[in-house]
Protein backbone atom coordinates (compact mmCIF):
# COMPACT_ATOMS: atom_id res chain seq x y z
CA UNK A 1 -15.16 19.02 7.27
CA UNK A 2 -12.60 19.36 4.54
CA UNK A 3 -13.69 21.11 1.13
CA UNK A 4 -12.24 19.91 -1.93
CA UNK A 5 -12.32 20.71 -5.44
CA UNK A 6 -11.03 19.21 -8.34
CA UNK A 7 -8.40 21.21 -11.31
CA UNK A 8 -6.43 20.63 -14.09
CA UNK A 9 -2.25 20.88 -13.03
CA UNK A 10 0.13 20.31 -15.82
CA UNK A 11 3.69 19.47 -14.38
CA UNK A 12 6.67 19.67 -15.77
CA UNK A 13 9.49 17.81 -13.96
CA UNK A 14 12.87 17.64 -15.34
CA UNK A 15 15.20 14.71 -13.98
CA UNK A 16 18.68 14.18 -14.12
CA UNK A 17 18.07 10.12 -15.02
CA UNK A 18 17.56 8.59 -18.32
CA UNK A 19 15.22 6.28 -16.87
CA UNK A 20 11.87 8.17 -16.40
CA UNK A 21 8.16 7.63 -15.52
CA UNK A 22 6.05 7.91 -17.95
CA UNK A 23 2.48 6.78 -17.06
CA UNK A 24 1.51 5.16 -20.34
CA UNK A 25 1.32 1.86 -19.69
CA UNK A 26 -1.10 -0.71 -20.95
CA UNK A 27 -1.65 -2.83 -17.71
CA UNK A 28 -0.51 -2.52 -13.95
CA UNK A 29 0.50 -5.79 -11.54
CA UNK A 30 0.46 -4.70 -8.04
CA UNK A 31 2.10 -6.72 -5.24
CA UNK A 32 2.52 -5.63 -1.52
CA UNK A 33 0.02 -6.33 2.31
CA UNK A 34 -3.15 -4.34 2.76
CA UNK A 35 -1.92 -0.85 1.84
CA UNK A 36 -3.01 -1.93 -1.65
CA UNK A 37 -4.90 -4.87 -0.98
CA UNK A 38 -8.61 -4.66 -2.68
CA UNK A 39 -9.81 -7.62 -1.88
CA UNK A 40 -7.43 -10.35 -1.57
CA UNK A 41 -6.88 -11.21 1.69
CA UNK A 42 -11.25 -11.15 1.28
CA UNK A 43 -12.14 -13.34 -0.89
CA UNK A 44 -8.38 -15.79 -0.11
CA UNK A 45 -9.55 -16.36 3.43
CA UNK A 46 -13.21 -15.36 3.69
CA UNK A 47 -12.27 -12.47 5.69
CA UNK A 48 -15.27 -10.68 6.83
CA UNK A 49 -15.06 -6.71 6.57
CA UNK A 50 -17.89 -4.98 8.44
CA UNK A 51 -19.73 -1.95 6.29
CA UNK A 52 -17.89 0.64 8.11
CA UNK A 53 -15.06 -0.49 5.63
CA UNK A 54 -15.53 1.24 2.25
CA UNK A 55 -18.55 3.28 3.80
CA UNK A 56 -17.54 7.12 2.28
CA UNK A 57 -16.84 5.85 -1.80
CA UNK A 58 -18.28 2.40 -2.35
CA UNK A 59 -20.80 2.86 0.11
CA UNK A 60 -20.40 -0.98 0.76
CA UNK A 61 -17.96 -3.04 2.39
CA UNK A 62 -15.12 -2.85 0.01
CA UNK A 63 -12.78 -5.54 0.79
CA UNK A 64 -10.12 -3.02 1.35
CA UNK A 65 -8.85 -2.10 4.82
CA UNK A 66 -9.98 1.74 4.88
CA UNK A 67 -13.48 3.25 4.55
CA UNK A 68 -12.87 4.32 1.17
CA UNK A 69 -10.35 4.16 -1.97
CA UNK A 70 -6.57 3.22 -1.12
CA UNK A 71 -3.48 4.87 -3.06
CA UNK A 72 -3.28 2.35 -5.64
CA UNK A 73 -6.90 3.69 -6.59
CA UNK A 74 -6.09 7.06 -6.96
CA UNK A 75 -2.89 6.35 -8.60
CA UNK A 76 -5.04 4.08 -10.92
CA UNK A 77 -7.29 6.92 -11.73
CA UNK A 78 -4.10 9.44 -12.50
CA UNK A 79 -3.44 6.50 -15.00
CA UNK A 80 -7.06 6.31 -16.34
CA UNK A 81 -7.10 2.68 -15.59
CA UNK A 82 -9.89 1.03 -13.79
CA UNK A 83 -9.47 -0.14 -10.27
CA UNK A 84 -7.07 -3.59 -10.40
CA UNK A 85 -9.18 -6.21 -9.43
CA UNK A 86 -8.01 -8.87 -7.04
CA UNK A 87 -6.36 -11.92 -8.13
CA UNK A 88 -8.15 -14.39 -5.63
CA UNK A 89 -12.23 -12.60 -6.24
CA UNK A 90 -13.90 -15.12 -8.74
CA UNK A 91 -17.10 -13.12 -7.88
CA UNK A 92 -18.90 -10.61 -10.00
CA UNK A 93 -16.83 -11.31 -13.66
CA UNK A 94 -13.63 -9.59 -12.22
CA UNK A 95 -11.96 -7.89 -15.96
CA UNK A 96 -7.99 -8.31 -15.87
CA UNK A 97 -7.13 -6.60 -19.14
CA UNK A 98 -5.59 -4.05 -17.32
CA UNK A 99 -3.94 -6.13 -14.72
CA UNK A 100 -4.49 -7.89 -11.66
CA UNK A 101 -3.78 -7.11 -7.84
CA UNK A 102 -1.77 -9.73 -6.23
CA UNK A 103 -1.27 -7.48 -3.09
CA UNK A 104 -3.15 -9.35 0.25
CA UNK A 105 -3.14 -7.74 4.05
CA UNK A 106 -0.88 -9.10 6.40
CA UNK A 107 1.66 -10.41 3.73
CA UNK A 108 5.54 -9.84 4.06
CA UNK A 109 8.52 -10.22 2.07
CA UNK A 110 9.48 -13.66 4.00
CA UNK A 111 7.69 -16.54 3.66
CA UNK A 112 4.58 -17.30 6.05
CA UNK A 113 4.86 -19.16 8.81
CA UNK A 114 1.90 -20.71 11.10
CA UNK A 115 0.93 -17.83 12.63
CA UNK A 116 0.84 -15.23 9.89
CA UNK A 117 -1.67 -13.18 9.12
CA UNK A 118 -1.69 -13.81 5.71
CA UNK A 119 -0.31 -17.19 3.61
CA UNK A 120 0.38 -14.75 0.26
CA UNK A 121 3.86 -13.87 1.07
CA UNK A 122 5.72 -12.05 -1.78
CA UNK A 123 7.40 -14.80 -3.54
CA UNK A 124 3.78 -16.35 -3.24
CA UNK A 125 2.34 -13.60 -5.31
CA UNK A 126 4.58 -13.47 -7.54
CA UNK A 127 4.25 -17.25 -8.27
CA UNK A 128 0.11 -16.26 -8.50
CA UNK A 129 1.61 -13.85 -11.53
CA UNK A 130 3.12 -16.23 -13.32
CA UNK A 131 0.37 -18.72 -13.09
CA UNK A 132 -1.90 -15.91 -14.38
CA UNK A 133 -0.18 -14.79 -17.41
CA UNK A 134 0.52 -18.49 -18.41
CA UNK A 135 -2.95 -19.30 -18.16
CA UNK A 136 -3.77 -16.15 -19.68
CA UNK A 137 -2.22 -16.55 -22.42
CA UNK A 138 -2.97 -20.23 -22.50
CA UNK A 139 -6.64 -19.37 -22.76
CA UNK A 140 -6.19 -16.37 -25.23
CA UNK A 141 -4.18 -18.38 -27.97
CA UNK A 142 -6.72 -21.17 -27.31
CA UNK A 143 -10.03 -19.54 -27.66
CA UNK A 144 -9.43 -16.78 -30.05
CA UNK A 145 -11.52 -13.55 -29.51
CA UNK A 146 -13.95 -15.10 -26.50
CA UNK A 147 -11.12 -13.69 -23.60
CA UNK A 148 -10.38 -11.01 -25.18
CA UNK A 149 -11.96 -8.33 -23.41
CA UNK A 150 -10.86 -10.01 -19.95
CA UNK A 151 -7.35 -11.03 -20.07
CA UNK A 152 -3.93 -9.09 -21.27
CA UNK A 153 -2.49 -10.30 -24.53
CA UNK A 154 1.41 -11.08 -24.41
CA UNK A 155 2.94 -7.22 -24.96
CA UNK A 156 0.51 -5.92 -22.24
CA UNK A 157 3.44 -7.73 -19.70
CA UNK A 158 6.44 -6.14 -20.96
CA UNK A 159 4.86 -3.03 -21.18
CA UNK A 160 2.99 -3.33 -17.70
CA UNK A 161 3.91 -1.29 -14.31
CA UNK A 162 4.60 -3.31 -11.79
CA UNK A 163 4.14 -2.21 -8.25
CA UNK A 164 5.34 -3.11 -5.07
CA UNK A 165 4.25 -2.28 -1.63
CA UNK A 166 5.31 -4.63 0.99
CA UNK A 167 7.65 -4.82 4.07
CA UNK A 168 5.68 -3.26 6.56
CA UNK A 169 4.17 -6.31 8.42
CA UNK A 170 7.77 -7.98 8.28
CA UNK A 171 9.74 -4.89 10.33
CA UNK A 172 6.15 -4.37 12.45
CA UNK A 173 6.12 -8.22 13.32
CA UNK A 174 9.42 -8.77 13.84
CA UNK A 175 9.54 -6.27 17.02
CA UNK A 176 7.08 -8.85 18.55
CA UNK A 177 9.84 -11.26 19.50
CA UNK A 178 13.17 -8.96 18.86
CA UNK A 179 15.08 -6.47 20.32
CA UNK A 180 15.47 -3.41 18.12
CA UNK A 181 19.36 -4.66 17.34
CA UNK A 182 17.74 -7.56 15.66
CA UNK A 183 15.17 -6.03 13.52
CA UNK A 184 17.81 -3.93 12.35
CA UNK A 185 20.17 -6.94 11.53
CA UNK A 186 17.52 -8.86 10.01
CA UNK A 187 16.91 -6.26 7.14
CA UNK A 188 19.65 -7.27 5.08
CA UNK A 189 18.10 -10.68 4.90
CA UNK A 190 14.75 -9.56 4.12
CA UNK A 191 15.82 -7.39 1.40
CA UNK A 192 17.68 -10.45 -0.48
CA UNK A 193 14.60 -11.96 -0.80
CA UNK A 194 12.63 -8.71 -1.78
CA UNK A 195 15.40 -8.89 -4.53
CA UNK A 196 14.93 -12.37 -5.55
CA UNK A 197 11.61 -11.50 -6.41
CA UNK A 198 12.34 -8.90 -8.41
CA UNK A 199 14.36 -10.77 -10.55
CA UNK A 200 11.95 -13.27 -11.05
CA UNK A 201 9.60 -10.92 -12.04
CA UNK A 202 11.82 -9.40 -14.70
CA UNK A 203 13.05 -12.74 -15.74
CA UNK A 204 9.13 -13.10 -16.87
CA UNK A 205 9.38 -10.01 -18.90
CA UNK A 206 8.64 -7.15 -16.33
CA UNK A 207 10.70 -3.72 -16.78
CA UNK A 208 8.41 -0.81 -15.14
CA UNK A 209 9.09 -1.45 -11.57
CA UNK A 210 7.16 0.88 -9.24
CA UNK A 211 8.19 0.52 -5.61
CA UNK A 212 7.16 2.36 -2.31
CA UNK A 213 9.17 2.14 0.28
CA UNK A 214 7.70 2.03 3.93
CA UNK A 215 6.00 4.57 6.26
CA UNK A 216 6.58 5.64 9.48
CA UNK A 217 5.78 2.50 11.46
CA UNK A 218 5.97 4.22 14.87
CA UNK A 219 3.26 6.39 14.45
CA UNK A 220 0.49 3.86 13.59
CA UNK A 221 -1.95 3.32 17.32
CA UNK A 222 -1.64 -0.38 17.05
CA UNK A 223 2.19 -0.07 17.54
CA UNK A 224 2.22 3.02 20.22
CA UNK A 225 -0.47 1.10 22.06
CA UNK A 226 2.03 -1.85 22.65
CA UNK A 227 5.49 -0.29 22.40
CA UNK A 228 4.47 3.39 23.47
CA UNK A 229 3.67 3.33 27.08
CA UNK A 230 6.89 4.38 28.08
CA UNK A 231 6.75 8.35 26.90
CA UNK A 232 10.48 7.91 26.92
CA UNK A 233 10.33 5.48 23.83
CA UNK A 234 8.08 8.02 21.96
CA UNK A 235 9.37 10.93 20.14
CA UNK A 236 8.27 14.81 19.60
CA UNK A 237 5.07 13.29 17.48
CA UNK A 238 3.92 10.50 19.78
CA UNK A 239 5.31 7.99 17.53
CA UNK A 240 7.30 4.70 18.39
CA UNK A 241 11.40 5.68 18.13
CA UNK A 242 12.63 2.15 17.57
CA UNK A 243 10.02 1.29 14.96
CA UNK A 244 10.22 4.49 12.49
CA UNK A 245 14.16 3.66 13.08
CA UNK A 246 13.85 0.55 11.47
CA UNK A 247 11.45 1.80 8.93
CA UNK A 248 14.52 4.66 7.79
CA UNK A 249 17.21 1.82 7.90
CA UNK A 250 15.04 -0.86 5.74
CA UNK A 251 14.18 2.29 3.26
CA UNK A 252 17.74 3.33 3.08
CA UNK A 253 18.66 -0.17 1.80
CA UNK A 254 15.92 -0.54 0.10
CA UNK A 255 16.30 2.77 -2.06
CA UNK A 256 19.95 1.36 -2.75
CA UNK A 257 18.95 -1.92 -3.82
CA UNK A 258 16.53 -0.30 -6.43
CA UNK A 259 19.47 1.85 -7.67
CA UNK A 260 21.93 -1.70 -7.70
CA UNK A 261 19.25 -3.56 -9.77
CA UNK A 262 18.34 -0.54 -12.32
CA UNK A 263 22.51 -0.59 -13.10
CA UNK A 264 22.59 -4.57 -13.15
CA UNK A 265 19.22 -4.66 -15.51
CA UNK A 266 19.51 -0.92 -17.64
CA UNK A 267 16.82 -1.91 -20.22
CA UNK A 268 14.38 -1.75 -16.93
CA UNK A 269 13.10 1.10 -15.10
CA UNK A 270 12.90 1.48 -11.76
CA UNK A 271 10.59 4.06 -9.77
CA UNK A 272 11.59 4.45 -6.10
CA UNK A 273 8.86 5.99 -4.01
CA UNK A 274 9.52 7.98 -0.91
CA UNK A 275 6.06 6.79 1.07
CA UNK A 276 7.85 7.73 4.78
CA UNK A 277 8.62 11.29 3.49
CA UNK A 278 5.27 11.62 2.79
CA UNK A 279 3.40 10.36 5.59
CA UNK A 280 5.61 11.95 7.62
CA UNK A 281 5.21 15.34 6.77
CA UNK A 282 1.59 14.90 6.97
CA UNK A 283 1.47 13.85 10.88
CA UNK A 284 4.00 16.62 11.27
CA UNK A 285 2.10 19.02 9.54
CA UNK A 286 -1.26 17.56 10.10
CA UNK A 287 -3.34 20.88 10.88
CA UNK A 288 -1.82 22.50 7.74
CA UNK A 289 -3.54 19.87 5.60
CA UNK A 290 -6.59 19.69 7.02
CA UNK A 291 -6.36 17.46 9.44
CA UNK A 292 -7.32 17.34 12.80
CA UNK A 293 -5.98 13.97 14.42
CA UNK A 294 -3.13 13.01 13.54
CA UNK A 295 -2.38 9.34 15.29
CA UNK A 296 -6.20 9.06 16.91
CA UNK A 297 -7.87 6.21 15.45
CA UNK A 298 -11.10 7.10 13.38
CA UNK A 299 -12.93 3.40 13.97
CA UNK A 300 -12.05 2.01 17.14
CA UNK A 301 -13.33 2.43 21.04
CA UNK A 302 -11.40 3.89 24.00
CA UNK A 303 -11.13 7.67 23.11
CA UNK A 304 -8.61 9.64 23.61
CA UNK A 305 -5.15 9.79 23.21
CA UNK A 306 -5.18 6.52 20.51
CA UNK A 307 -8.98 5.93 20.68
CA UNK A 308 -7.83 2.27 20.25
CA UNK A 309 -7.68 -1.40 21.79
CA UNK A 310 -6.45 -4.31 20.09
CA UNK A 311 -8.97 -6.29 21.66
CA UNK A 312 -11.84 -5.64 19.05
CA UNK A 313 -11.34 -4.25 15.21
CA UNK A 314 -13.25 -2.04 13.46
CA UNK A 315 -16.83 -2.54 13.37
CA UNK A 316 -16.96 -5.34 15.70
CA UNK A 317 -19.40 -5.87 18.88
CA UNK A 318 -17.38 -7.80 21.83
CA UNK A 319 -17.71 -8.15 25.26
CA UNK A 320 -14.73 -6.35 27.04
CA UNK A 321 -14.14 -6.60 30.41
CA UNK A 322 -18.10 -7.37 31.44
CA UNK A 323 -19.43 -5.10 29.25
CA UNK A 324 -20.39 -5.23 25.49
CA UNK A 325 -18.95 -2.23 22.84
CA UNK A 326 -18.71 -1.78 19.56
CA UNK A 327 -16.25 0.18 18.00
CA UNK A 328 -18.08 2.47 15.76
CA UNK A 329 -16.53 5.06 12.89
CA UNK A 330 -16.40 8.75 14.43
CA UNK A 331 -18.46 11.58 12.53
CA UNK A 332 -15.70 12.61 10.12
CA UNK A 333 -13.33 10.66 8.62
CA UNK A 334 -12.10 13.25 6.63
CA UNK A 335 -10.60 14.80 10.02
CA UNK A 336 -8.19 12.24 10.79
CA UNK A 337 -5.27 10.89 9.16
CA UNK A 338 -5.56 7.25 10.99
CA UNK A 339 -8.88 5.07 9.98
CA UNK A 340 -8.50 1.51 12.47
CA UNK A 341 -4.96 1.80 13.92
CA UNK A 342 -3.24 0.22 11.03
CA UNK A 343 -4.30 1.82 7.95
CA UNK A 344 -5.03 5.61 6.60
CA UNK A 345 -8.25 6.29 6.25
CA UNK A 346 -9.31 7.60 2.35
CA UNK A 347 -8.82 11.14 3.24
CA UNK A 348 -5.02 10.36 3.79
CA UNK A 349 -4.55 8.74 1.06
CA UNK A 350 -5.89 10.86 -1.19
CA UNK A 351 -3.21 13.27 0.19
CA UNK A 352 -0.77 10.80 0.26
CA UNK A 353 -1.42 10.06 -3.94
CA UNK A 354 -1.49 13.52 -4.55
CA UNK A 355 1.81 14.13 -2.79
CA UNK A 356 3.35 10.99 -4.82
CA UNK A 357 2.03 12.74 -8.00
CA UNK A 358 3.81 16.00 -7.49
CA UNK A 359 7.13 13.54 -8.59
CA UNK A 360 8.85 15.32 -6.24
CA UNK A 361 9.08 12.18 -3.26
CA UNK A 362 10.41 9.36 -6.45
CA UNK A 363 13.59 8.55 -7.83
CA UNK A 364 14.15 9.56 -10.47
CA UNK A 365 11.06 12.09 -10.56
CA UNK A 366 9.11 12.46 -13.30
CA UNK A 367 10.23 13.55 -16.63
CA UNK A 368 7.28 14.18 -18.89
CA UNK A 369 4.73 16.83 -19.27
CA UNK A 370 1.65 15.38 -17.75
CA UNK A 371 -1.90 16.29 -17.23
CA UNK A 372 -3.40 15.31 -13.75
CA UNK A 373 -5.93 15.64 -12.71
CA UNK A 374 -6.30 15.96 -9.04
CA UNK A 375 -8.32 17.00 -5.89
CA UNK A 376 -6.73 19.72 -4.08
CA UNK A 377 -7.76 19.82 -0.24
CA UNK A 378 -8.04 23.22 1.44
């Protein structure tokens, strides 16, 4: 069991950029798969999330794919913004004055195909933006005061974050039918059409761009379950070579594309986010944080080494080979750094927001004095 406690920090970063982070913003648009997803996917498809998702915060099932709060929650929090609602939830009179979550699980930076996951690929959400701030603002100038309270007037867009998260599912699907050669070649491609959406977003007035780049792929069970049973692929962590390869190619091209569009566009400001440093260092240097599994799944059946099968998800009852399981949560979340094979459970995220908070893992790093206020694990 991990005991936390929450302080005051007040960091001081100096940067050596003009272009700085400054966390006043008066709304946030998120974009990405299910690393920020809270509730998309959900409510677009009529997903069905068992309770052991969202059981240690909400105490529900969340419609986000961990048992508790994701980054973008904490990050919201170091904002003091409320939780971004999703875009697709009609449910429950969702408030967007803040901003609205266009972010879905299973989504990638290429279009969808037939056998996707998820329909909401990037330029998709971003085309879900723009029909929300022009109906936004269609209803606002048309109603007077009644929206008020619910939607973001006109400057809350300019002077929005907007933040990215997405890439993951296209380098994790793509080894599915290619050789590692090809995923690598393919990146280039990819990223085009990352850019092309980032263009259209500024072209509708965004200039706070806020994008992660992408973790280390091979270490997720999902992908060492099919990739990893030859040790030889693995490496000194138990993680998938090829795949966190891939991941450190698409992030080096990704972090120079950010640089290339905050020189073609100066009156923007872009925020790249080192998310594989991160992670990283915390399966490396799991047991130092707290942690005592770093790559075993929390929810899943099997046990040891992945405690995984791809089979049956999280919280599900099946019949496998003659005999029926379910794949229950373990004891302690808290413990492990993996939640279902494919996400971090809340405890690693936590860590993972604090980490991005330090300003230490973004280019440029942050420039202002600012109060945090954060939950240090010991």
């Amino acid at each position: 069991m991990r005991i936390s406690f929450v302080v005051f920090i007040f960091v001081t970063i100096y940067i050596q950029k003009s272009n700085s982070v400054d966390f006043k913003y008066l709304s946030a648009f998120n974009f990405g798969d299910s690393n920020s997803d809270t509730g998309d996917l959900v409510a677009g498809l009529g997903v069905h999330l068992d309770l052991s998702y969202g059981q240690n915060y909400f105490k529900i099932s969340s419609q986000r794919f961990c048992d508790g709060r994701l980054v973008i929650d904490y990050l919201m929090d170091a904002m003091d913004m409320p939780f971004l609602n999703p875009y697709l939830d009609s449910l429950g009179l969702p408030n967007f004055k803040k901003g609205c979550n266009f972010a879905a699980a299973g989504s990638t930076i290429l279009p969808a195909n037939p056998t996707s996951v998820s329909p909401f690929s990037f330029d998709l959400q971003i085309s879900q933006f723009i029909r929300f701030k022009s109906r936004a603002l269609e209803l606002l100038a048309k109603t007077g005061k009644r929206y008020e309270r619910y939607l973001p007037p006109s400057d809350y867009y300019a002077k929005g974050l907007y933040m990215i998260d997405i890439g993951q599912n296209d380098l994790a699907g793509a080894f599915y039918s290619k050789t590692l050669d090809q995923v690598l070649a393919s990146i280039p491609s990819t990223l085009e059409t990352f850019e092309a959406g980032l263009k259209r977003l500024y072209e509708e007035g965004a200039r706070n761009f806020w994008i992660h780049n992408t973790g280390p792929l091979g270490c997720l069970a999902q992908n060492i379950a099919k990739f990893g049973t030859d040790s030889t692929k693995l490496d000194e962590f138990g993680c998938v070579s090829s795949h966190n390869q891939a991941a450190k190619l698409f992030n080096l091209q990704l972090h120079a594309l950010s640089n290339k569009f905050q020189a073609q566009f100066p009156d923007s400001n872009v925020t790249y986010v080192d998310i594989f440093s991160i992670k990283s260092n915390l399966i490396a240097n799991y047991s130092q944080f707290g942690f005592e599994n770093p790559i075993m799944v929390c929810c899943g059946i099997g046990g040891a080494p992945l405690n995984y099968d791809s089979r049956i998800s999280c919280g599900q009852t099946k019949v496998l080979d003659g005999t029926t399981v379910t794949a229950k949560a373990c004891n302690d979340s808290s413990e492990y750094i993996n939640w279902d094979g494919i996400h971090y459970t809340e405890a690693a995220n936590h860590f993972v927001s604090d980490q991005i908070l330090t300003g230490k893992y973004s280019d440029p790093a942050f420039s202002d004095q600012m109060p945090f206020l954060l939950s240090i694990k010991l």
